[in-house]
PDB file of N, CA and C in Angstrom:
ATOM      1  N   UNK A   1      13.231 -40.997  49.602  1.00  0.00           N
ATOM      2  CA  UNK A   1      13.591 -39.926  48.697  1.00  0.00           C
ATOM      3  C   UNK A   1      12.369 -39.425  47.924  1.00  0.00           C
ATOM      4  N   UNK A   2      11.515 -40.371  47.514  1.00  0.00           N
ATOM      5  CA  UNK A   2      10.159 -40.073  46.794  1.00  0.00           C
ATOM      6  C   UNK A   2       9.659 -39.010  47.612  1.00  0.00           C
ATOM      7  N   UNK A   3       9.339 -39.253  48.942  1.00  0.00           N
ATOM      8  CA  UNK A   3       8.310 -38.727  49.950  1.00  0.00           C
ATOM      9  C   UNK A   3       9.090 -36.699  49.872  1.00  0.00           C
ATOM     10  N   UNK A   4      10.038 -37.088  49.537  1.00  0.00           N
ATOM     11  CA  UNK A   4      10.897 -35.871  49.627  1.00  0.00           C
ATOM     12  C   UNK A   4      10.645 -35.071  48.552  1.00  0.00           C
ATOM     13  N   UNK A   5      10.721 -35.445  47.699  1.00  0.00           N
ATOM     14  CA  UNK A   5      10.196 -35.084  46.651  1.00  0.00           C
ATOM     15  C   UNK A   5       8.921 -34.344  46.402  1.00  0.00           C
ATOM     16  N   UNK A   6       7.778 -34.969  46.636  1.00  0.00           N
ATOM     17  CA  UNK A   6       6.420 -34.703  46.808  1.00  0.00           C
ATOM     18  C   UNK A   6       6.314 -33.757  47.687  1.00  0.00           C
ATOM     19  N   UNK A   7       6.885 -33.808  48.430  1.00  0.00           N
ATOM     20  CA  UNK A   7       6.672 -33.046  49.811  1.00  0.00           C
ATOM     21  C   UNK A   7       7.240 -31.549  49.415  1.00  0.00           C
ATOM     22  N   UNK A   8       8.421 -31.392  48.679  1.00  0.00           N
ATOM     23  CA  UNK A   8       8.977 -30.178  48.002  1.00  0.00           C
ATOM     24  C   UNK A   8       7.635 -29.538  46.744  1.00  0.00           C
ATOM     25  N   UNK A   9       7.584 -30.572  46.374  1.00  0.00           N
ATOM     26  CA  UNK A   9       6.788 -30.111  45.175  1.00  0.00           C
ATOM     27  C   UNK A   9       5.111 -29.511  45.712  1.00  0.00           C
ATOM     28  N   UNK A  10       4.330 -30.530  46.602  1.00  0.00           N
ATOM     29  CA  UNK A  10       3.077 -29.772  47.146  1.00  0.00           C
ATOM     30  C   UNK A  10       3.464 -28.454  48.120  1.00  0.00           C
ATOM     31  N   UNK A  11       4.467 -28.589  49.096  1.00  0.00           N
ATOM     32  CA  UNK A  11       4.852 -27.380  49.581  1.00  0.00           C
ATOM     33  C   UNK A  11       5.057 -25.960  48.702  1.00  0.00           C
ATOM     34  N   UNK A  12       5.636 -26.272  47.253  1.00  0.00           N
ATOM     35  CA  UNK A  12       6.496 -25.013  46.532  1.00  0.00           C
ATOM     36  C   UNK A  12       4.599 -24.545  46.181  1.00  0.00           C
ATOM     37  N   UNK A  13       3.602 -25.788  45.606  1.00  0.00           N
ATOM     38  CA  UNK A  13       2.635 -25.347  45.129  1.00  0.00           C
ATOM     39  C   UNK A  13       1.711 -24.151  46.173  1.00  0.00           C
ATOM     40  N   UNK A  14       1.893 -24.914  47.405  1.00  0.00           N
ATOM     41  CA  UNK A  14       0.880 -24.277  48.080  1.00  0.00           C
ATOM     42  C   UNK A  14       0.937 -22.930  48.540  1.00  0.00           C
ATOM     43  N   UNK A  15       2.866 -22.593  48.279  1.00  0.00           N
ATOM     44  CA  UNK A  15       3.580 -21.293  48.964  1.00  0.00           C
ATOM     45  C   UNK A  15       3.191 -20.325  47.856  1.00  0.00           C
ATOM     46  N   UNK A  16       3.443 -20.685  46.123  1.00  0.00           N
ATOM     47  CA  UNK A  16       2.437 -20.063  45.282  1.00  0.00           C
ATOM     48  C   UNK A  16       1.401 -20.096  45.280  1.00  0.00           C
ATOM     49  N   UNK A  17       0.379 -20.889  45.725  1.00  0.00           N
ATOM     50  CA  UNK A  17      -0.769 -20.199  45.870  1.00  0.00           C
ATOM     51  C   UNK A  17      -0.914 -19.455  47.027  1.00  0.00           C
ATOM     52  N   UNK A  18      -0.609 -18.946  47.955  1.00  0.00           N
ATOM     53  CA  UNK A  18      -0.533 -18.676  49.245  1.00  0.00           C
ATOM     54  C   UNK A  18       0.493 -17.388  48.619  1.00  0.00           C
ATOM     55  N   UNK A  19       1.113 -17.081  48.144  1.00  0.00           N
ATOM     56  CA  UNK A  19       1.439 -15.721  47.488  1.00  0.00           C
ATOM     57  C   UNK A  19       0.356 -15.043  46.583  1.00  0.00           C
ATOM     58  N   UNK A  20       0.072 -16.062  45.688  1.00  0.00           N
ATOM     59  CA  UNK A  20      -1.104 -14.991  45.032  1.00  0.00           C
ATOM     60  C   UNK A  20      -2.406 -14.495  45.878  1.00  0.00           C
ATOM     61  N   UNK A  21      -2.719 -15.613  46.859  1.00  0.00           N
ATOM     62  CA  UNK A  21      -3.997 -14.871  47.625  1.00  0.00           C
ATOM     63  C   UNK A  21      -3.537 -13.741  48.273  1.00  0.00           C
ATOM     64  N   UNK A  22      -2.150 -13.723  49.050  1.00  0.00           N
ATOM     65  CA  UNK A  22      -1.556 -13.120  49.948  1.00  0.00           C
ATOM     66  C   UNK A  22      -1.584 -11.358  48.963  1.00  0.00           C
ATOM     67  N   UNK A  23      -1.240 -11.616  47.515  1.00  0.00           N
ATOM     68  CA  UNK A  23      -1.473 -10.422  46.878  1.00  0.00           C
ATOM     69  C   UNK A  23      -2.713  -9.837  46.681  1.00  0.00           C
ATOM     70  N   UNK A  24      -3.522 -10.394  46.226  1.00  0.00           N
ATOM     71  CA  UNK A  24      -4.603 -10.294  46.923  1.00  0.00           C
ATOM     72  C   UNK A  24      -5.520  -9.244  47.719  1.00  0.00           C
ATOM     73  N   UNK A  25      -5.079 -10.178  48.795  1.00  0.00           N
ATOM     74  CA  UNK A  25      -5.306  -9.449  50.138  1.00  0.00           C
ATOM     75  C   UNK A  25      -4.811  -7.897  50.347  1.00  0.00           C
ATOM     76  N   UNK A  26      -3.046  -8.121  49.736  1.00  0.00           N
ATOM     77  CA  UNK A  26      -2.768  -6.451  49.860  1.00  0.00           C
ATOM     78  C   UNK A  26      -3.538  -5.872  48.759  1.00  0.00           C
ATOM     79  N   UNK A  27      -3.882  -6.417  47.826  1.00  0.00           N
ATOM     80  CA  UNK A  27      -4.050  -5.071  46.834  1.00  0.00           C
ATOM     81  C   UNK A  27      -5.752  -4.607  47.189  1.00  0.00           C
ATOM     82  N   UNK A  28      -6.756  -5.811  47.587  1.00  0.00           N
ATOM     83  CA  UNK A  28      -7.661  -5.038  48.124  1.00  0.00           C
ATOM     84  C   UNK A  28      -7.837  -4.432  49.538  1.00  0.00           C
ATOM     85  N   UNK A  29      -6.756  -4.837  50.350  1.00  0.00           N
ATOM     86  CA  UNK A  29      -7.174  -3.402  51.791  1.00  0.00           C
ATOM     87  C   UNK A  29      -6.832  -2.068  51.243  1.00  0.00           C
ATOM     88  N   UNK A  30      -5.827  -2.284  50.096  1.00  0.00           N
ATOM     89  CA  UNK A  30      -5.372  -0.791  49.528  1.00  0.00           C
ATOM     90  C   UNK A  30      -6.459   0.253  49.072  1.00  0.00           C
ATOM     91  N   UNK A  31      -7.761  -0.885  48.839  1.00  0.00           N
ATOM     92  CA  UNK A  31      -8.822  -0.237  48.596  1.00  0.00           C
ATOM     93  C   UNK A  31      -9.441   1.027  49.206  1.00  0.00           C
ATOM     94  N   UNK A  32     -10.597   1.823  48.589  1.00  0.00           N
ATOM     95  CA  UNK A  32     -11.477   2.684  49.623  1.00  0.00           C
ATOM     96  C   UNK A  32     -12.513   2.145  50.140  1.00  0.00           C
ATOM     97  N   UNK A  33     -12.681   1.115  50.339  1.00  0.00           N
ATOM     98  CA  UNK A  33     -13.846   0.732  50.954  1.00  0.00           C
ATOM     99  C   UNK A  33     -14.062   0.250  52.238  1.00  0.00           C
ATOM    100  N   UNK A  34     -14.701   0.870  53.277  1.00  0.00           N
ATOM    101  CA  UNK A  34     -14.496   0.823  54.362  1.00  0.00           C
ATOM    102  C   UNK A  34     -14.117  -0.561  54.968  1.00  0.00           C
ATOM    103  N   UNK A  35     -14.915  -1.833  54.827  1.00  0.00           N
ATOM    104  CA  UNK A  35     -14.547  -2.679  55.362  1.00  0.00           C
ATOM    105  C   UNK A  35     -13.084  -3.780  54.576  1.00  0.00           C
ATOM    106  N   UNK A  36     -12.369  -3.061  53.704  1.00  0.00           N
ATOM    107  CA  UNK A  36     -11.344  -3.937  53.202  1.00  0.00           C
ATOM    108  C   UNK A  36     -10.532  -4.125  53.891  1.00  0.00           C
ATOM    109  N   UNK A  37      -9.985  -3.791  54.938  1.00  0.00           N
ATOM    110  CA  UNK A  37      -9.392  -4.858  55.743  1.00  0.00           C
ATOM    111  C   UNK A  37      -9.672  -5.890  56.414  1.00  0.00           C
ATOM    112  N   UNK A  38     -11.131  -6.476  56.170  1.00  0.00           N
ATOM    113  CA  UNK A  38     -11.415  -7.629  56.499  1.00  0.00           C
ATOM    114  C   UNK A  38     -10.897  -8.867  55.844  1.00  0.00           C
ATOM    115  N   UNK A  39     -10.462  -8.555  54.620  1.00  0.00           N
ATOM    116  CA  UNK A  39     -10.277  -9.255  53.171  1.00  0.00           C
ATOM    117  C   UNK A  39      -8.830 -10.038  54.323  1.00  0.00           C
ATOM    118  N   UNK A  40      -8.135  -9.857  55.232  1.00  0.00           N
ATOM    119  CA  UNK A  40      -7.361 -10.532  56.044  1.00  0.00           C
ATOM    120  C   UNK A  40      -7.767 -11.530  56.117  1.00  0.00           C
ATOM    121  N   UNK A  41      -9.037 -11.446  56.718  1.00  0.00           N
ATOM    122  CA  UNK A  41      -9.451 -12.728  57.965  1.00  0.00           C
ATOM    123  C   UNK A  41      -9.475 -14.437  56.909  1.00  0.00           C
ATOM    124  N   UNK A  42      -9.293 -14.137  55.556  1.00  0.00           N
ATOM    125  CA  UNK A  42      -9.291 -14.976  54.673  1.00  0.00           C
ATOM    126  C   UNK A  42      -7.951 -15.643  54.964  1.00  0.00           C
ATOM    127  N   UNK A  43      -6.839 -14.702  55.258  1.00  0.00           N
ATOM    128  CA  UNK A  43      -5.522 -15.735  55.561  1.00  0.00           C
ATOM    129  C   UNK A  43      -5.228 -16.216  57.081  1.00  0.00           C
ATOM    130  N   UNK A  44      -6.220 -15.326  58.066  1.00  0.00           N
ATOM    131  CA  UNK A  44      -6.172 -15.889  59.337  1.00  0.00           C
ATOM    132  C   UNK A  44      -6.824 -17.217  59.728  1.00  0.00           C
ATOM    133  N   UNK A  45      -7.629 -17.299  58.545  1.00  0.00           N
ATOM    134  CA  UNK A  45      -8.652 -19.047  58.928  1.00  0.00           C
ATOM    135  C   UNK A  45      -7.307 -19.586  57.944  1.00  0.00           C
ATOM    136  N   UNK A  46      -7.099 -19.301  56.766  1.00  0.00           N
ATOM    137  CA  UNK A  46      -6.305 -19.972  56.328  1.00  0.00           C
ATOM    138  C   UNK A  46      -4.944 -20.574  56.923  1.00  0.00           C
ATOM    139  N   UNK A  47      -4.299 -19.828  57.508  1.00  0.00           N
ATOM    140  CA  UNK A  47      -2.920 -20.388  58.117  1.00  0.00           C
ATOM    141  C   UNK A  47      -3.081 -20.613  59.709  1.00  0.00           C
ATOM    142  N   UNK A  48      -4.310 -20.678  59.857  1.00  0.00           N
ATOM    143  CA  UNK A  48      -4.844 -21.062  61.193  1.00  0.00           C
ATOM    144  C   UNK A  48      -3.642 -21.293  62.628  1.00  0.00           C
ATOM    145  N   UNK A  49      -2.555 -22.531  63.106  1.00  0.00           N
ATOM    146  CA  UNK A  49      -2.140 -22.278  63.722  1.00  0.00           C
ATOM    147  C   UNK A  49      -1.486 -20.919  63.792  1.00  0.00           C
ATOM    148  N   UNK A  50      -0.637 -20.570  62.749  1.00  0.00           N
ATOM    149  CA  UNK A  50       0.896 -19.838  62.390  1.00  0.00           C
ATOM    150  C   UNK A  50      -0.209 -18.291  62.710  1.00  0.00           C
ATOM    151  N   UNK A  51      -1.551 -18.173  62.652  1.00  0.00           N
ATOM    152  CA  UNK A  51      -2.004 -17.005  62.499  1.00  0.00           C
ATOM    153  C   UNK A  51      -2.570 -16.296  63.875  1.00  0.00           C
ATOM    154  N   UNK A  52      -2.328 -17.399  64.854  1.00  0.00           N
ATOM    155  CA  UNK A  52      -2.847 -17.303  66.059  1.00  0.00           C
ATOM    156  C   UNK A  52      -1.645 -16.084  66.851  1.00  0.00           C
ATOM    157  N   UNK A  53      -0.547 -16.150  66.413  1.00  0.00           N
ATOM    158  CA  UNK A  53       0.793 -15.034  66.866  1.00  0.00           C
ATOM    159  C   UNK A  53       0.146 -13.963  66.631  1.00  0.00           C
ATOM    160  N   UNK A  54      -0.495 -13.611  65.003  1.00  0.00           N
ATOM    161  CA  UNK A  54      -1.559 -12.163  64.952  1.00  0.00           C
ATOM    162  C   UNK A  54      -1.716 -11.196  65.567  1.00  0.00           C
ATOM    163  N   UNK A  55      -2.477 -11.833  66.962  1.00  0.00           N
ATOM    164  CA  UNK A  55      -3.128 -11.252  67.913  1.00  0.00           C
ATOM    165  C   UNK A  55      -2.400 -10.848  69.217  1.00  0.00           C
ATOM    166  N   UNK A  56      -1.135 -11.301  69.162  1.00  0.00           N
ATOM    167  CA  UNK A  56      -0.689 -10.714  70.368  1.00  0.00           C
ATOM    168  C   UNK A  56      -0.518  -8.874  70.336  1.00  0.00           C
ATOM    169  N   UNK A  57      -0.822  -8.500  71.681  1.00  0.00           N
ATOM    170  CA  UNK A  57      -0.710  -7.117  71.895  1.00  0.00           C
ATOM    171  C   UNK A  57       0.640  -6.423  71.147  1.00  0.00           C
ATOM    172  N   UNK A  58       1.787  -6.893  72.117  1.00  0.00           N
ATOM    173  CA  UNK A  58       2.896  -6.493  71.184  1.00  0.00           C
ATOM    174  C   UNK A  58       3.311  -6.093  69.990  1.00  0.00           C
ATOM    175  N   UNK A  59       2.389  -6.583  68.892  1.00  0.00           N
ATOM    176  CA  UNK A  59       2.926  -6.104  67.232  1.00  0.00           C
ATOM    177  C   UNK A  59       1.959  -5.160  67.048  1.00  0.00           C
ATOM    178  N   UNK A  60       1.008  -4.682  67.845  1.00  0.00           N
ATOM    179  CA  UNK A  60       0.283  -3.738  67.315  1.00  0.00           C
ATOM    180  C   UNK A  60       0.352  -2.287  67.656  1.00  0.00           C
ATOM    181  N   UNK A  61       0.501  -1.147  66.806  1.00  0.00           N
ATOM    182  CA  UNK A  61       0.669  -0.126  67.618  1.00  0.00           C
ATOM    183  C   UNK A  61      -0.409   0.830  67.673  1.00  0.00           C
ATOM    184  N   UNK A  62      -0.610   1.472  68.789  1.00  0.00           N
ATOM    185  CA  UNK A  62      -1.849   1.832  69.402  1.00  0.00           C
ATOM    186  C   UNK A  62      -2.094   3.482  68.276  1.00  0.00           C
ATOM    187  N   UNK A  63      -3.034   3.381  67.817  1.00  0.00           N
ATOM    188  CA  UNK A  63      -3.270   4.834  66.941  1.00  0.00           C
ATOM    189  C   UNK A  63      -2.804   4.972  65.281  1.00  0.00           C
ATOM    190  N   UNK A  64      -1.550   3.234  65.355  1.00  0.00           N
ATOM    191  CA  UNK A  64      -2.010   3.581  63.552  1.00  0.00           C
ATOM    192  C   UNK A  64      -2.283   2.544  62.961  1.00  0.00           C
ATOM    193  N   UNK A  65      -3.446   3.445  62.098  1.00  0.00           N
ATOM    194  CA  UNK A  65      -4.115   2.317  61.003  1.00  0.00           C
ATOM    195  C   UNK A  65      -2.870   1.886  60.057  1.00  0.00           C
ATOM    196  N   UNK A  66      -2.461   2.510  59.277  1.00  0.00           N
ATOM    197  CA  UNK A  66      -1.743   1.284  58.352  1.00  0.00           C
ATOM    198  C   UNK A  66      -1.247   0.306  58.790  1.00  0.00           C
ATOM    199  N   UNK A  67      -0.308   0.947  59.777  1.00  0.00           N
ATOM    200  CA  UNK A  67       0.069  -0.383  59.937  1.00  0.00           C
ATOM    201  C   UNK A  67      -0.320  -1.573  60.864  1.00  0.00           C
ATOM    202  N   UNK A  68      -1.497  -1.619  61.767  1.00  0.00           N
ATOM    203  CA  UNK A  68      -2.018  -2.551  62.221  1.00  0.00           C
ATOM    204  C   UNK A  68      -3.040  -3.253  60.980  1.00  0.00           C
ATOM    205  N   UNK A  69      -3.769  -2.619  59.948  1.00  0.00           N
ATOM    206  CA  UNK A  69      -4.504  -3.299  59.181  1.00  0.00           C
ATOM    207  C   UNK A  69      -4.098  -3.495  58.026  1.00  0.00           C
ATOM    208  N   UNK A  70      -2.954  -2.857  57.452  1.00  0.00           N
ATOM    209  CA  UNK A  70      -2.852  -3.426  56.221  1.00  0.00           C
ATOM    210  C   UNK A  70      -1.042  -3.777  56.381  1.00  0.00           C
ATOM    211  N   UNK A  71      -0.022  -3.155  57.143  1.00  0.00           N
ATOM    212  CA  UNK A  71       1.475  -4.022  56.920  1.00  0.00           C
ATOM    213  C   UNK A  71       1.599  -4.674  57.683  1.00  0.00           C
ATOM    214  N   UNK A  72       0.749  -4.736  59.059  1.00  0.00           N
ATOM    215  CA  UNK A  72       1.328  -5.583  59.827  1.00  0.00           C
ATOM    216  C   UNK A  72       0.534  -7.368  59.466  1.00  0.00           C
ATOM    217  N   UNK A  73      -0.516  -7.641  58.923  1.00  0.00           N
ATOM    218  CA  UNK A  73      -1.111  -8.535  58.273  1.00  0.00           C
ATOM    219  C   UNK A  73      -0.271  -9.149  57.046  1.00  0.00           C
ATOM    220  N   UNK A  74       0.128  -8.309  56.204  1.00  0.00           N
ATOM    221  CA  UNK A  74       0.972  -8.498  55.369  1.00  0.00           C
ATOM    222  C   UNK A  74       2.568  -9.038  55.603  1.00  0.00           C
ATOM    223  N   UNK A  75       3.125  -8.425  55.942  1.00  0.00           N
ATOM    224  CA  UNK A  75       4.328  -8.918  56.964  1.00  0.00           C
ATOM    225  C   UNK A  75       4.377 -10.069  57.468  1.00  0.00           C
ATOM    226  N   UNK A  76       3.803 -10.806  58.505  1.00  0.00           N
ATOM    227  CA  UNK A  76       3.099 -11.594  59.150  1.00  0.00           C
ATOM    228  C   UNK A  76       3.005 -12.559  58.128  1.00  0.00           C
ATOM    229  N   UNK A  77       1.677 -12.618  57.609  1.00  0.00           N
ATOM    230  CA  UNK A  77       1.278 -13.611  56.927  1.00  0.00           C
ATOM    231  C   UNK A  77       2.463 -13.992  55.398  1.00  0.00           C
ATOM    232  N   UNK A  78       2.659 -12.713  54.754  1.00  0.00           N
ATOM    233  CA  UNK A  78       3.655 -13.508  53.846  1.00  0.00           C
ATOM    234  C   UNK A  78       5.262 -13.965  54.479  1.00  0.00           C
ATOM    235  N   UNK A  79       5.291 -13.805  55.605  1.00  0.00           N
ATOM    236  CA  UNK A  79       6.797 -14.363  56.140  1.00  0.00           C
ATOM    237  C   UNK A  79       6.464 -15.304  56.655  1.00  0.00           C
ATOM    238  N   UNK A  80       5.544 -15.378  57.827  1.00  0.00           N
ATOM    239  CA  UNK A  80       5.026 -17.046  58.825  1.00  0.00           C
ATOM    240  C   UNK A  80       4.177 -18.035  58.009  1.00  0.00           C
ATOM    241  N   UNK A  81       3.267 -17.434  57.449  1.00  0.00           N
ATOM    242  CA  UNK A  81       2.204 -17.697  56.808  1.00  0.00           C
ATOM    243  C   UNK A  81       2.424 -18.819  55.395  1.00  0.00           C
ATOM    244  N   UNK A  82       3.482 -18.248  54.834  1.00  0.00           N
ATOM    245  CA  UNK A  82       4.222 -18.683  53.545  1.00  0.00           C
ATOM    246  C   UNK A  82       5.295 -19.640  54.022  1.00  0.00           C
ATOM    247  N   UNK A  83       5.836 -19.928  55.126  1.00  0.00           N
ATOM    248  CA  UNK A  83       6.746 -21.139  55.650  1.00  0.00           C
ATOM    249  C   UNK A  83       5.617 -21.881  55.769  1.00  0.00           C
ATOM    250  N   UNK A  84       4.737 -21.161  56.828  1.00  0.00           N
ATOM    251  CA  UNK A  84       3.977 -22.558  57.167  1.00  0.00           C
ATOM    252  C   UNK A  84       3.787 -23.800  56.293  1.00  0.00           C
ATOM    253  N   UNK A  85       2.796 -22.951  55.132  1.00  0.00           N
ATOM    254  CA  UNK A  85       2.708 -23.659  53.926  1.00  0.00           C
ATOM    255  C   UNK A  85       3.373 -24.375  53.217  1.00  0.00           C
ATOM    256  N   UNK A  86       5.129 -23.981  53.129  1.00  0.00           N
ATOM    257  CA  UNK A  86       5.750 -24.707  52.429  1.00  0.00           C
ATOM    258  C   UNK A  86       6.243 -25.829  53.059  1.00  0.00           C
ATOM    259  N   UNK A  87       6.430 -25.775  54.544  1.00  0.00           N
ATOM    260  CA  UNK A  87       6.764 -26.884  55.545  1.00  0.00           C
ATOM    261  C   UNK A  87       4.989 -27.749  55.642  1.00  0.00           C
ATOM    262  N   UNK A  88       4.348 -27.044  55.432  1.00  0.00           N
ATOM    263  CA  UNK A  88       2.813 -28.427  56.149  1.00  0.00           C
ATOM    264  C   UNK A  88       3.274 -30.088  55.541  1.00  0.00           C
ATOM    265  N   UNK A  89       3.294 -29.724  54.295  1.00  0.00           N
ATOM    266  CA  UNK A  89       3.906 -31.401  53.325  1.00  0.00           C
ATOM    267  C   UNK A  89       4.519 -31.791  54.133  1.00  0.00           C
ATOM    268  N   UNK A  90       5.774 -31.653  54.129  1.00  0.00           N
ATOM    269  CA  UNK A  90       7.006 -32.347  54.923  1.00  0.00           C
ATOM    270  C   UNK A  90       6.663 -32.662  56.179  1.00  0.00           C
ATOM    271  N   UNK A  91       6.129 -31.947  57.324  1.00  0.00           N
ATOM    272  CA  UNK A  91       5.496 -32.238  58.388  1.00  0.00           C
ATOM    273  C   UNK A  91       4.409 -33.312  58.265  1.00  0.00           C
ATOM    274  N   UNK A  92       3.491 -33.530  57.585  1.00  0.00           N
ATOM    275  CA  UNK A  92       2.918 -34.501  57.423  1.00  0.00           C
ATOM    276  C   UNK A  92       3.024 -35.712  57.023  1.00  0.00           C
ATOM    277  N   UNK A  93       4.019 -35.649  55.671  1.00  0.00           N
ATOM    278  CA  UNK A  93       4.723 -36.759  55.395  1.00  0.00           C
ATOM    279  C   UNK A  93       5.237 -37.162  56.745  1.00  0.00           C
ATOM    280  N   UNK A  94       6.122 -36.187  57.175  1.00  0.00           N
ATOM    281  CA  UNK A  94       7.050 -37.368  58.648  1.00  0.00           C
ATOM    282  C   UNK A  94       6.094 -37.642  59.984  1.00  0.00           C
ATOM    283  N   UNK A  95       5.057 -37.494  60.069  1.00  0.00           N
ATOM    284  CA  UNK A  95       4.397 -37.626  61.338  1.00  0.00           C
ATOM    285  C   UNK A  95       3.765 -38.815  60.885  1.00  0.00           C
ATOM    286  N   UNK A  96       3.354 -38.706  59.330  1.00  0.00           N
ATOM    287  CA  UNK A  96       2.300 -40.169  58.735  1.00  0.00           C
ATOM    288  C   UNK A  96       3.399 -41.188  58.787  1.00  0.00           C
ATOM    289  N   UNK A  97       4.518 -41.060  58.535  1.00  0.00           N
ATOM    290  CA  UNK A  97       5.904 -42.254  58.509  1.00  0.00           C
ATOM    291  C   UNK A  97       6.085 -42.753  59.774  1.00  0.00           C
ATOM    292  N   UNK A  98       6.212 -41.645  60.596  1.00  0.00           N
ATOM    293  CA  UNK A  98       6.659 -42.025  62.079  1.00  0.00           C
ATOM    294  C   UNK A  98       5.004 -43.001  62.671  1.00  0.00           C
ATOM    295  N   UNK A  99       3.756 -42.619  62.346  1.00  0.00           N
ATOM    296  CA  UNK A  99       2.976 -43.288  62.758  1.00  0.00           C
ATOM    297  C   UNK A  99       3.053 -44.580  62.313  1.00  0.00           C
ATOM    298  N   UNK A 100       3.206 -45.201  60.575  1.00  0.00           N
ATOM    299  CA  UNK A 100       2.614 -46.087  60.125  1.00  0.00           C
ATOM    300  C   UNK A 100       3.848 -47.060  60.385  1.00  0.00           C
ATOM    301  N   UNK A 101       5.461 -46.416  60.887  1.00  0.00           N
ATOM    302  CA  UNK A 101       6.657 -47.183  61.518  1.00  0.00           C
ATOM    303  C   UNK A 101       5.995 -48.172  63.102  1.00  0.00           C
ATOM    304  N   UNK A 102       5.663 -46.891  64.118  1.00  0.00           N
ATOM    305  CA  UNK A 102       5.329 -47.237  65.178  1.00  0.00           C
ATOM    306  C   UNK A 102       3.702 -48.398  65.176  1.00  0.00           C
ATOM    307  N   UNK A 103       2.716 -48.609  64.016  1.00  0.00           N
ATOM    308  CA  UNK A 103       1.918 -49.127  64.340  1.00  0.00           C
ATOM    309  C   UNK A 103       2.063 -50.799  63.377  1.00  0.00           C
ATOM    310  N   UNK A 104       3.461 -50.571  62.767  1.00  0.00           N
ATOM    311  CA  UNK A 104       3.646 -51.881  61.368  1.00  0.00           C
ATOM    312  C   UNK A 104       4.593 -52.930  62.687  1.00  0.00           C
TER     313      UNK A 104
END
């Protein structure tokens, strides 16, 4: 029950921080400066597996900018991006349990 616990509590932390960068991110591609949609690639190293979907052809549509650089990043990352985070705890907790079961 402890492990459950912890695991809620670093998850809720990390999904708030992982919202505020995520704001962030939108409020500077909103910018004028040519390269602000790079300000992404900060949540693509960040949510690393969950960010690898990104890149498939399919979500992107051919000829518009908004929404390949600034909603479809957004979208994405605060819906997949923001589980990930709140599930990593719990996933780790049970993979470290299931190991230290199988090696005791």
């Amino acid at each position: 029950m402890q492990r459950k616990k912890i695991a809620l509590l670093l998850g809720t932390s990390f999904l708030v921080v992982h919202t505020v960068v995520l704001a962030f991110c939108f409020l500077y591609s909103q910018s004028t400066h040519e390269e602000a949609p790079m300000v992404w690639l900060l949540l693509v190293f960040g949510d690393f597996p969950v960010s690898l979907g990104l890149f498939l052809p399919f979500l992107h549509i051919e000829g518009n900018y908004e929404w390949n650089n600034i909603y479809l990043p957004l979208v994405y990352h605060g819906l997949l991006g923001s589980l990930w985070w709140l599930f990593l705890p719990s996933i780790v907790i049970q993979t470290y349990s299931k190991f230290k079961n199988r090696t005791a």
